[in-house]
C-alpha atoms as a PDB file:
ATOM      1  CA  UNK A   1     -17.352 -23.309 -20.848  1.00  0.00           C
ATOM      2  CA  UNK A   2     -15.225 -20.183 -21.634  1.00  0.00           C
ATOM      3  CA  UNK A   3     -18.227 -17.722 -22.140  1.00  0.00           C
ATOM      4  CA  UNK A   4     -19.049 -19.235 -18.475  1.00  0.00           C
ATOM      5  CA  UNK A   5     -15.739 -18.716 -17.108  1.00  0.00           C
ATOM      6  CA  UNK A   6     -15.673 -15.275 -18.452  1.00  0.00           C
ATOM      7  CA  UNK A   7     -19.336 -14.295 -16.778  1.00  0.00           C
ATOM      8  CA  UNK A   8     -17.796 -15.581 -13.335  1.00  0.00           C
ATOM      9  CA  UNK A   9     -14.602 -13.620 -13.946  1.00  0.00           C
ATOM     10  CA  UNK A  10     -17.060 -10.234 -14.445  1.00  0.00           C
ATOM     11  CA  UNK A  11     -19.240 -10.958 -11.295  1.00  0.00           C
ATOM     12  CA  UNK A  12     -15.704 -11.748  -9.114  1.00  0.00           C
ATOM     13  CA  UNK A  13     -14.555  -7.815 -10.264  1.00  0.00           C
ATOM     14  CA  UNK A  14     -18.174  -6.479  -9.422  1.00  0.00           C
ATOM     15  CA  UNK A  15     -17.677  -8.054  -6.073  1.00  0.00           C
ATOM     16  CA  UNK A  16     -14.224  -7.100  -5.151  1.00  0.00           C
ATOM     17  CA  UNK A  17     -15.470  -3.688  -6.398  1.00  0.00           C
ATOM     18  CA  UNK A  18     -18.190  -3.593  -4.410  1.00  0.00           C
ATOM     19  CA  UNK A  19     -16.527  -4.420  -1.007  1.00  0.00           C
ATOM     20  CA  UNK A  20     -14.166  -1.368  -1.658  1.00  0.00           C
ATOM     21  CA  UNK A  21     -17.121   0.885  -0.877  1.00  0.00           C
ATOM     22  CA  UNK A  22     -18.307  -0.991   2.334  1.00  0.00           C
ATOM     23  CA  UNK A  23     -16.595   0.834   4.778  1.00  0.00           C
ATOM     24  CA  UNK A  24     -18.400   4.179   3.321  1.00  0.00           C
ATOM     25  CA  UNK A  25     -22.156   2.753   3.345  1.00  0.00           C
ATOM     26  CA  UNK A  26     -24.018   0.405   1.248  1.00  0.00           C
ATOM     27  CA  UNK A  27     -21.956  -1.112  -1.311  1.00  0.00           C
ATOM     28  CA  UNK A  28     -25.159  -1.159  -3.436  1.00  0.00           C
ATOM     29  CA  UNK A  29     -25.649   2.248  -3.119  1.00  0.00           C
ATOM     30  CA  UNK A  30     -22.156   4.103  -3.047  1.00  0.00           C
ATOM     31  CA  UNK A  31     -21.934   2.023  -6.298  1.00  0.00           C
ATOM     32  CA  UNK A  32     -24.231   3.610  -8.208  1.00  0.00           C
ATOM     33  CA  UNK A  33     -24.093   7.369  -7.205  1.00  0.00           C
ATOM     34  CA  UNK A  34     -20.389   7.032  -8.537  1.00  0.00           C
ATOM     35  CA  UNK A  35     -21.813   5.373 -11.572  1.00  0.00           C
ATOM     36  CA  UNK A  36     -24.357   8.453 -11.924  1.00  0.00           C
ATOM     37  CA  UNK A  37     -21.477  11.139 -11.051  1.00  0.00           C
ATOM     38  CA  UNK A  38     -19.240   9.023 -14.203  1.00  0.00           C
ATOM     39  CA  UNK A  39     -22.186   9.305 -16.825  1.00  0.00           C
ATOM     40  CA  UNK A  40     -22.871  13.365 -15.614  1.00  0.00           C
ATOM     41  CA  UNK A  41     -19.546  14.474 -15.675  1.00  0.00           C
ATOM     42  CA  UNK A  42     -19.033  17.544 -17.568  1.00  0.00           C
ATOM     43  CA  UNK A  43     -16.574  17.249 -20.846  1.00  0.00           C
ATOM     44  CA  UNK A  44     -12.958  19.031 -20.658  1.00  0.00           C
ATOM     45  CA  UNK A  45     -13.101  22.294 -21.887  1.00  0.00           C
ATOM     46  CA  UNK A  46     -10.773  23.106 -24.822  1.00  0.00           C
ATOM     47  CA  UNK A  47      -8.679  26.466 -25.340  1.00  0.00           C
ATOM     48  CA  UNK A  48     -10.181  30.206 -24.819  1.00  0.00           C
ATOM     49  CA  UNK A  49      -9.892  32.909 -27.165  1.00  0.00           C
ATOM     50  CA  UNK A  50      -9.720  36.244 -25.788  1.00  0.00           C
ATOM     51  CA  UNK A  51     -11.118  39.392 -27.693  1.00  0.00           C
ATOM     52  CA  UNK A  52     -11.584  42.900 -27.288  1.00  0.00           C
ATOM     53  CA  UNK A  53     -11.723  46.009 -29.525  1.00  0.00           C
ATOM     54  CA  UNK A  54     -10.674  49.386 -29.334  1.00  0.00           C
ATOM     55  CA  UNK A  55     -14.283  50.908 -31.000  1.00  0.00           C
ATOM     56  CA  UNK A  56     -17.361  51.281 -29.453  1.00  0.00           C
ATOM     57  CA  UNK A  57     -20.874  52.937 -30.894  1.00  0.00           C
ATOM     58  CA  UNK A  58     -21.678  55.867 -28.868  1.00  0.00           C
ATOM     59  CA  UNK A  59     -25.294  55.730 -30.562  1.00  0.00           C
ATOM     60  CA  UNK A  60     -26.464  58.754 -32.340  1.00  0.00           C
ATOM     61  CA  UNK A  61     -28.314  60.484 -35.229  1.00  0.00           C
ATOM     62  CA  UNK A  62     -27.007  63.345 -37.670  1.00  0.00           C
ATOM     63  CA  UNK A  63     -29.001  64.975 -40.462  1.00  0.00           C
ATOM     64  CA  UNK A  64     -27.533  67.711 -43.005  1.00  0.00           C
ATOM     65  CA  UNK A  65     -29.655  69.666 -45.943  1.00  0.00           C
ATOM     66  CA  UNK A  66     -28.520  72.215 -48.164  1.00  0.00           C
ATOM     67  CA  UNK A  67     -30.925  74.611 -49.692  1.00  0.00           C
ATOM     68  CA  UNK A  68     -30.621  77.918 -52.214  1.00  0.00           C
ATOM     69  CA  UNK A  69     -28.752  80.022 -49.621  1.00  0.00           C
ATOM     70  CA  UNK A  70     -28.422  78.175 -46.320  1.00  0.00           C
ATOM     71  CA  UNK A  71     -27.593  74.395 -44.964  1.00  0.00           C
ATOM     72  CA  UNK A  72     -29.031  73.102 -42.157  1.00  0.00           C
ATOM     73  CA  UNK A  73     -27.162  70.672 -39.731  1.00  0.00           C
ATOM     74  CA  UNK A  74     -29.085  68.550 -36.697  1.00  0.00           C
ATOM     75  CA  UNK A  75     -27.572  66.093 -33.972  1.00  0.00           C
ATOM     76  CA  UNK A  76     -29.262  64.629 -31.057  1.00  0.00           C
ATOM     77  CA  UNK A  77     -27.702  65.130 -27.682  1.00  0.00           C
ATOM     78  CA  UNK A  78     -27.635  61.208 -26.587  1.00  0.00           C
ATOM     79  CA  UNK A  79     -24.670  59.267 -25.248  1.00  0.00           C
ATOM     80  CA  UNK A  80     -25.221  55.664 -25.114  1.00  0.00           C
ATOM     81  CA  UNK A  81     -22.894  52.772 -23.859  1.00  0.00           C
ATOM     82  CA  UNK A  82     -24.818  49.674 -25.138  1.00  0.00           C
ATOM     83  CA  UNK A  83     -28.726  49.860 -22.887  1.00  0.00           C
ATOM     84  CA  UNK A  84     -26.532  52.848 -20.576  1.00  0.00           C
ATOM     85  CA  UNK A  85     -27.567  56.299 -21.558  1.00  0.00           C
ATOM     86  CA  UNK A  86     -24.404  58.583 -19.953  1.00  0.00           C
ATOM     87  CA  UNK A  87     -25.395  61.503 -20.844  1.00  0.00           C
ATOM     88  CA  UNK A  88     -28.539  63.217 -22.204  1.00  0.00           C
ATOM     89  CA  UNK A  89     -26.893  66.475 -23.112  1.00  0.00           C
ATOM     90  CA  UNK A  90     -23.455  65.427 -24.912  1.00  0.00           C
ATOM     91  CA  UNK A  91     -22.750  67.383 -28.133  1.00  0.00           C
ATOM     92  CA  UNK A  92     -22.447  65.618 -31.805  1.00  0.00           C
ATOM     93  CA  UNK A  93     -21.224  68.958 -33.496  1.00  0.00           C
ATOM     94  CA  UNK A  94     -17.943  71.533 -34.111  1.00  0.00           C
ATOM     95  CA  UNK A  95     -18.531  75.035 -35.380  1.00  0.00           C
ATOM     96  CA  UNK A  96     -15.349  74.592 -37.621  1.00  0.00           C
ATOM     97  CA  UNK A  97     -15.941  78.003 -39.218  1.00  0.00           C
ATOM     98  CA  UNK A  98     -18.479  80.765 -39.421  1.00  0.00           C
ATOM     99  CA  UNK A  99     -20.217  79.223 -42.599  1.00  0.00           C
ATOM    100  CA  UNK A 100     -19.104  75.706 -41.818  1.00  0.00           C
ATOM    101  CA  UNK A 101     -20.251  72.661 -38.953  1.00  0.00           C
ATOM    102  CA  UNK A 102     -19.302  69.336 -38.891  1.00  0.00           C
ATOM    103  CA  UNK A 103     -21.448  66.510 -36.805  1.00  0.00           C
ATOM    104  CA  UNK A 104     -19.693  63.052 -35.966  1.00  0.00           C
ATOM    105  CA  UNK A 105     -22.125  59.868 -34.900  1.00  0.00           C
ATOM    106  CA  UNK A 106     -20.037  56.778 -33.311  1.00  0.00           C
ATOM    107  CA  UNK A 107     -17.705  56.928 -30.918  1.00  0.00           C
ATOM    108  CA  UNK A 108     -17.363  59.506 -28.356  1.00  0.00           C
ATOM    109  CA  UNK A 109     -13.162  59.424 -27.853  1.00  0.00           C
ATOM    110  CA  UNK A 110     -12.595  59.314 -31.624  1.00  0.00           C
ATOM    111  CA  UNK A 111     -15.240  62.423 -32.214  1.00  0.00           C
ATOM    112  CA  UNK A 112     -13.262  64.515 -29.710  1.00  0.00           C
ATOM    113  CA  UNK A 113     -10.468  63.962 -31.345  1.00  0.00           C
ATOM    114  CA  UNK A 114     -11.418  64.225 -34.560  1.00  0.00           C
ATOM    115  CA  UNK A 115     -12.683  67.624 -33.980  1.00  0.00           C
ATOM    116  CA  UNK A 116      -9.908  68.938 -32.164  1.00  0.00           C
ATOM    117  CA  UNK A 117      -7.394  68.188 -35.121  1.00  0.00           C
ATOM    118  CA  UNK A 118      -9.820  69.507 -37.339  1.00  0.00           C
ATOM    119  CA  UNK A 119     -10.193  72.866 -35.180  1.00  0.00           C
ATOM    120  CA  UNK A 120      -6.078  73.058 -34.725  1.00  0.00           C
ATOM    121  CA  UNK A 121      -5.823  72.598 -38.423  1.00  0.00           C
ATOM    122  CA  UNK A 122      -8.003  75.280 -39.028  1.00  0.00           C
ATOM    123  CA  UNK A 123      -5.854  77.551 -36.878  1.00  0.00           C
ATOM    124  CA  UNK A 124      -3.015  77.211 -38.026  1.00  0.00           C
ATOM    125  CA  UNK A 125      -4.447  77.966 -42.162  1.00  0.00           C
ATOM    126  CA  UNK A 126      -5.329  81.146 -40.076  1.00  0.00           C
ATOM    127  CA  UNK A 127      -2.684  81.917 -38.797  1.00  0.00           C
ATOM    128  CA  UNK A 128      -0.529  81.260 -42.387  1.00  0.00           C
ATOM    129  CA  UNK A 129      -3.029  83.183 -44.153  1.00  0.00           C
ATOM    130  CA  UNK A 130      -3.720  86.465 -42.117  1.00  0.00           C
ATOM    131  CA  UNK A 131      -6.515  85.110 -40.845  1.00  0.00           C
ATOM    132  CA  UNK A 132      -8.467  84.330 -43.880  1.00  0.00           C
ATOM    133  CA  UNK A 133     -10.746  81.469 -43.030  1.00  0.00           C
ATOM    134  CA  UNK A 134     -10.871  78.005 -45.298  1.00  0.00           C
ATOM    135  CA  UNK A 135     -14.172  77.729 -47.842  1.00  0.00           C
ATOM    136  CA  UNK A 136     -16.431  74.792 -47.078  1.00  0.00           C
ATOM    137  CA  UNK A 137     -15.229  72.735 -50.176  1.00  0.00           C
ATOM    138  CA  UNK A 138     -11.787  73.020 -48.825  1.00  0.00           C
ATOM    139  CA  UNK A 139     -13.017  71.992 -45.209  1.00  0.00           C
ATOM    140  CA  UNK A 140     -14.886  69.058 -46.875  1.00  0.00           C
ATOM    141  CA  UNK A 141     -11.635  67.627 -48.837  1.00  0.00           C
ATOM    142  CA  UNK A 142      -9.187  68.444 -45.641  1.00  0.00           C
ATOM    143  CA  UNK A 143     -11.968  66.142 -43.705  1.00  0.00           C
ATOM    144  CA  UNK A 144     -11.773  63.521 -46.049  1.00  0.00           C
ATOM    145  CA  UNK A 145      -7.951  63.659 -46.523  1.00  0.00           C
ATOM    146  CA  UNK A 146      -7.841  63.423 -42.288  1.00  0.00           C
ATOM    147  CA  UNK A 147     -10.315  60.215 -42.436  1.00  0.00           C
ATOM    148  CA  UNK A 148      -8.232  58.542 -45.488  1.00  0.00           C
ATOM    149  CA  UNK A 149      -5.013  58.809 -43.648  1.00  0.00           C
ATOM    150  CA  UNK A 150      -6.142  56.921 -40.677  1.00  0.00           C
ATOM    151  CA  UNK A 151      -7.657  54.110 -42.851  1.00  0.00           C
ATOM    152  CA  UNK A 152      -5.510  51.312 -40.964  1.00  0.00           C
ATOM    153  CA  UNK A 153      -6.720  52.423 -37.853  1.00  0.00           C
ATOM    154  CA  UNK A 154      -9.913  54.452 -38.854  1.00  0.00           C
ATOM    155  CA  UNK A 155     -11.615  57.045 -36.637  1.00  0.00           C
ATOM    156  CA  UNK A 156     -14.914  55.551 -35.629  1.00  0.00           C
ATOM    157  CA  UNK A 157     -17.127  58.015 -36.434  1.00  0.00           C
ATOM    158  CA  UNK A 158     -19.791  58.823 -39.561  1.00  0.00           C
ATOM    159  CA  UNK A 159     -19.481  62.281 -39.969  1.00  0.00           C
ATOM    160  CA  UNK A 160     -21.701  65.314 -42.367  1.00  0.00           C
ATOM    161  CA  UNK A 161     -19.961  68.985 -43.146  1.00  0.00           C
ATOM    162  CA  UNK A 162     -22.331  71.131 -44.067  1.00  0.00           C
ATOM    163  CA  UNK A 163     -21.976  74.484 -45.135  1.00  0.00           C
ATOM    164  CA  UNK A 164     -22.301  77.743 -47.327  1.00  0.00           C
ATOM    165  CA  UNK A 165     -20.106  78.152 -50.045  1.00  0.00           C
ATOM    166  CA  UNK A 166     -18.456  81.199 -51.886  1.00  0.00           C
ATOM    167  CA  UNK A 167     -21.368  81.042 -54.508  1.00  0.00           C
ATOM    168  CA  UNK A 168     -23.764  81.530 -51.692  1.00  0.00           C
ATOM    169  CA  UNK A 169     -24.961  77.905 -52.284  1.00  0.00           C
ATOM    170  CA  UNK A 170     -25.844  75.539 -49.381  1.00  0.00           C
ATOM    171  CA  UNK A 171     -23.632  72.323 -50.135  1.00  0.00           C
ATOM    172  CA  UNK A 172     -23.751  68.956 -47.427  1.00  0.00           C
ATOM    173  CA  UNK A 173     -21.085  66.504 -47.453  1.00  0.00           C
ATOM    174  CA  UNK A 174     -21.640  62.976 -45.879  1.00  0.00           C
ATOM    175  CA  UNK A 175     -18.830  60.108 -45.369  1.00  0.00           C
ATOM    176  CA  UNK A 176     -17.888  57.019 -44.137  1.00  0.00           C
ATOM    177  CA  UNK A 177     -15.375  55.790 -41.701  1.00  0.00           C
ATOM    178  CA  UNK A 178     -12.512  56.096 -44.597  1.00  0.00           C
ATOM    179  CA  UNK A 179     -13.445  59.527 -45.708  1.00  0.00           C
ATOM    180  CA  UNK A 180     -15.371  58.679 -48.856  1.00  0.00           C
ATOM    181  CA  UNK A 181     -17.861  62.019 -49.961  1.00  0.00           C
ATOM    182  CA  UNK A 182     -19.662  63.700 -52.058  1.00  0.00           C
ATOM    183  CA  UNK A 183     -21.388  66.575 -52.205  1.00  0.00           C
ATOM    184  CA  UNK A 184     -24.648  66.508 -51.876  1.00  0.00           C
ATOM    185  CA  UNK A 185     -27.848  67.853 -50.918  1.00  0.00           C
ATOM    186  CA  UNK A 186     -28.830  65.831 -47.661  1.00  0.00           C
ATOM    187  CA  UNK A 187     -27.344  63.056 -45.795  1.00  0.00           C
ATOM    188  CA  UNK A 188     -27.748  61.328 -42.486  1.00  0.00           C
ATOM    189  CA  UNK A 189     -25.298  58.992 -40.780  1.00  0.00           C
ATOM    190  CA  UNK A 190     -25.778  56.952 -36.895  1.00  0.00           C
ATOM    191  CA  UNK A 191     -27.839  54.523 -35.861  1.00  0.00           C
ATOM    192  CA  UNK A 192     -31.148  56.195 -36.579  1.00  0.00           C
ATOM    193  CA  UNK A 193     -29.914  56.549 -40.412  1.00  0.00           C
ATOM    194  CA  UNK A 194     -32.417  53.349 -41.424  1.00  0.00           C
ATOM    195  CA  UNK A 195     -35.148  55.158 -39.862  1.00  0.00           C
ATOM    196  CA  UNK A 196     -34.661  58.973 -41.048  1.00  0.00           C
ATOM    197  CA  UNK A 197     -33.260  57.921 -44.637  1.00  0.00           C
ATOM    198  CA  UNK A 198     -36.024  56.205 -46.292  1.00  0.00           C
ATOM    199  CA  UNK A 199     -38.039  59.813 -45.274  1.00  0.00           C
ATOM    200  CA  UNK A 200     -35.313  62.212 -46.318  1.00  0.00           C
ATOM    201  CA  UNK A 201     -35.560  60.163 -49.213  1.00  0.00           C
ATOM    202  CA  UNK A 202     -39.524  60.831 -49.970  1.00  0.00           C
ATOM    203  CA  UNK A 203     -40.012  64.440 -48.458  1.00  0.00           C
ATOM    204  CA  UNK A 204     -36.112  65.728 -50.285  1.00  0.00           C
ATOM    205  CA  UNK A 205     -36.442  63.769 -53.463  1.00  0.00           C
ATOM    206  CA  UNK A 206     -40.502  62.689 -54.024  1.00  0.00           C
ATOM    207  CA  UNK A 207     -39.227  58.917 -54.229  1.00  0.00           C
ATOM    208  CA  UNK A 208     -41.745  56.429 -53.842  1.00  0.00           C
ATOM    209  CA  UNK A 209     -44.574  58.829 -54.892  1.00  0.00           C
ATOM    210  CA  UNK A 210     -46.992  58.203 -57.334  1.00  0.00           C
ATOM    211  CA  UNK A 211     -47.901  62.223 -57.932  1.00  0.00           C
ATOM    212  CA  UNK A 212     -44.256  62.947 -57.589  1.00  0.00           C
ATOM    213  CA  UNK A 213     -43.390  65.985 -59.488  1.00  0.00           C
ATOM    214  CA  UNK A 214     -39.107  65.757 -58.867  1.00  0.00           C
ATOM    215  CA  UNK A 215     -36.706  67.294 -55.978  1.00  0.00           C
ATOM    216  CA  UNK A 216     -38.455  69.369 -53.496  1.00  0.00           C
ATOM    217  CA  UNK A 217     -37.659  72.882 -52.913  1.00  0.00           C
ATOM    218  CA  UNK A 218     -37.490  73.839 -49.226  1.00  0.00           C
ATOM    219  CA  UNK A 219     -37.645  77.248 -47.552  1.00  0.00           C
ATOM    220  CA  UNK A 220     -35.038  77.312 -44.681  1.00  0.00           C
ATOM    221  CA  UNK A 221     -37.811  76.996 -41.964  1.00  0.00           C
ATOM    222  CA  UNK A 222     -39.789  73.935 -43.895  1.00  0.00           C
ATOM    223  CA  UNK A 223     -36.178  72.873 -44.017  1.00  0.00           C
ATOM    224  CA  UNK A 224     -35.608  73.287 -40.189  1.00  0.00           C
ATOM    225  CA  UNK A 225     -39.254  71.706 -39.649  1.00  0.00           C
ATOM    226  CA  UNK A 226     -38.544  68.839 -41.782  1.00  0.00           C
ATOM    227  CA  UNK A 227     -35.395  67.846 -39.498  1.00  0.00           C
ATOM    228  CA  UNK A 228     -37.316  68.232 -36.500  1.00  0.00           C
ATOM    229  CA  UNK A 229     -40.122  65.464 -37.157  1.00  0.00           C
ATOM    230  CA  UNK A 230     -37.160  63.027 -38.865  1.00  0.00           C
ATOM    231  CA  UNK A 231     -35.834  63.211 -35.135  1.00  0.00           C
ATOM    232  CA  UNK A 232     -39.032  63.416 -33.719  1.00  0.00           C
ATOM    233  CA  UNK A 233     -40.184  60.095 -35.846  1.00  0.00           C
ATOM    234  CA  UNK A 234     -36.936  58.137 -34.923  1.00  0.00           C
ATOM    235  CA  UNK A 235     -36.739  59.283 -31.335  1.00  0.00           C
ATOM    236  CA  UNK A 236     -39.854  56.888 -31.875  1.00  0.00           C
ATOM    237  CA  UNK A 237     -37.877  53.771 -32.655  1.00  0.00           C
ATOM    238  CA  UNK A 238     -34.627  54.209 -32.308  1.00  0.00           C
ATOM    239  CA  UNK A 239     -33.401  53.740 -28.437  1.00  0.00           C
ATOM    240  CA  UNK A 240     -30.155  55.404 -29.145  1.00  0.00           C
ATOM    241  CA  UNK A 241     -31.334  58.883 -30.369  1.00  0.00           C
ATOM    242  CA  UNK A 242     -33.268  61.353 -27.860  1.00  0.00           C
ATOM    243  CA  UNK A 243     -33.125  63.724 -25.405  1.00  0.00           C
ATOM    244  CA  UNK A 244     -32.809  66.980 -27.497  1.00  0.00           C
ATOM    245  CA  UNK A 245     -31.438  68.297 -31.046  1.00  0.00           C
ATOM    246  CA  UNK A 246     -28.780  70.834 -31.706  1.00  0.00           C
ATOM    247  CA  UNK A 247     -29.687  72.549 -34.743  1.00  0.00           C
ATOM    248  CA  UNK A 248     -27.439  74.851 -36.669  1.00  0.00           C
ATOM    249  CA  UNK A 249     -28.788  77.047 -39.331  1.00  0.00           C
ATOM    250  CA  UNK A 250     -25.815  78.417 -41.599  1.00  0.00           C
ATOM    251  CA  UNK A 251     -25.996  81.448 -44.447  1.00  0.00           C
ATOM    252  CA  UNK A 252     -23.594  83.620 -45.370  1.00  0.00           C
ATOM    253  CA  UNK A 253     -24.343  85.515 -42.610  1.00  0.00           C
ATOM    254  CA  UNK A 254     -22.742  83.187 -40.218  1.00  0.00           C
ATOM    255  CA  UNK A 255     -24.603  79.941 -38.229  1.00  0.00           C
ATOM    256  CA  UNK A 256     -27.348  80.661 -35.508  1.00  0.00           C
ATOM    257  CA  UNK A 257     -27.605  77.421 -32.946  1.00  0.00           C
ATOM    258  CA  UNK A 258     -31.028  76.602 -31.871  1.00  0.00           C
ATOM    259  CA  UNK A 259     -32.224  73.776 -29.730  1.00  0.00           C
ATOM    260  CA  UNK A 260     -35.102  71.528 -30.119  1.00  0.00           C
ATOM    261  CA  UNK A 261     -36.419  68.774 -26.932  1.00  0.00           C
ATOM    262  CA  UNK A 262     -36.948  64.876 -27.986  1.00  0.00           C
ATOM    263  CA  UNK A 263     -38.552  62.412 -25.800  1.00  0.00           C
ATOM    264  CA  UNK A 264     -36.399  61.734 -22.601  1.00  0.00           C
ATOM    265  CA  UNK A 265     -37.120  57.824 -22.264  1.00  0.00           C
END
């Protein structure tokens, strides 16, 4: 009896329920499409968290080599904003001295500012020295003091110094974001540096040779030829590095600028 009392209860509320929606259609069916728009409904969404960051990655490649005599510094001319190329002729390097050059891959603000305090810095050791210019060692520890001193708040950008020192010796310095170097004699930093590494790597040092017979020694223009097919080769693969190279080829002399085309697409 109370199992049957409580079934007749049930089908009284199903009726009552049902002639609310008479006036609107068929009970039967207004019924069930707000029985269908109950079971669909979409859950309540729960708090947003908002982001953004200061740094972006211009895209880029930079290669440095140091030989007996001269160092060789390369940069593509690509700007990049994420699948956006801006601009196909945008310069990666500073002529910091006449035996010194500096290239910067990452972002575009922070490179242009980076290189303008470098270049006012410069100055004024000019200007408190009657005009006696900085060697490249000193440029190369100034650089990595600048970098260190803005490691809360770190200039986004991968930079190589390359240059001739008093002895006459090509030297290449590469760091990170924080301004840790050494000197050495290559390095590449951007986002081709998985691509042109591994081949700096076997041409520079004979790694991953079976024949190898240790370091390679490069004339300047098997040097300069050796930096063009690394950009060539990543041009290839990597969508962020194209368009041309800047190459600057430094001796005591002074640097000479030349310019080599990459693959516009």
């Amino acid at each position: 009896i109370f199992f049957r009392s409580k079934m007749l209860q049930k089908q009284a509320m199903a009726s009552i329920m049902r002639q609310d929606y008479v006036p609107f259609g068929h009970a039967d069916d207004v019924h069930d499409k707000r029985q269908k728009q109950e079971d669909l409904s979409m859950p309540v969404k729960g708090p947003l968290q908002a982001r953004w960051s200061p740094y972006v990655d211009n895209g880029g490649s930079c290669i440095a080599l140091a030989g007996p005599g001269y160092a060789i510094i390369a940069a593509d001319t690509r700007l990049s904003n994420g699948f956006s190329i801006q601009s196909r002729s945008t310069t990666k390097m500073c002529q910091l001295t006449g035996q010194c050059v500096i290239a910067s891959a990452g972002m575009q603000s922070d490179r242009a500012t980076l290189h303008k305090n470098l270049g006012t810095r410069l100055q004024w050791y000019e200007y408190q020295n009657n005009g006696v210019q900085p060697g490249v060692r000193a440029i190369a520890q100034m650089l990595s003091n600048t970098l260190y001193m803005r490691r809360f708040f770190p200039f986004y950008t991968f930079n190589v110094l390359a240059g001739v020192d008093e002895e006459g010796q090509g030297v290449v310095f590469s760091y990170d974001a924080v301004g840790c170097t050494e000197p050495m004699a290559y390095g590449c930093t951007g986002s081709g540096n998985a691509l042109i590494e591994p081949v700096l790597d076997n041409q520079m040092l004979r790694s991953h040779q079976s024949k190898a017979g240790g370091p390679a020694q490069y004339s300047m223009q098997e040097a300069v030829d050796l930096i063009k097919d690394a950009f060539s080769s990543a041009a290839e693969r990597d969508i962020y590095t194209g368009d041309g190279v800047e190459i600057y080829i430094i001796t005591k002399d002074g640097a000479k600028k030349e310019n080599f085309p990459l693959k516009r697409d």
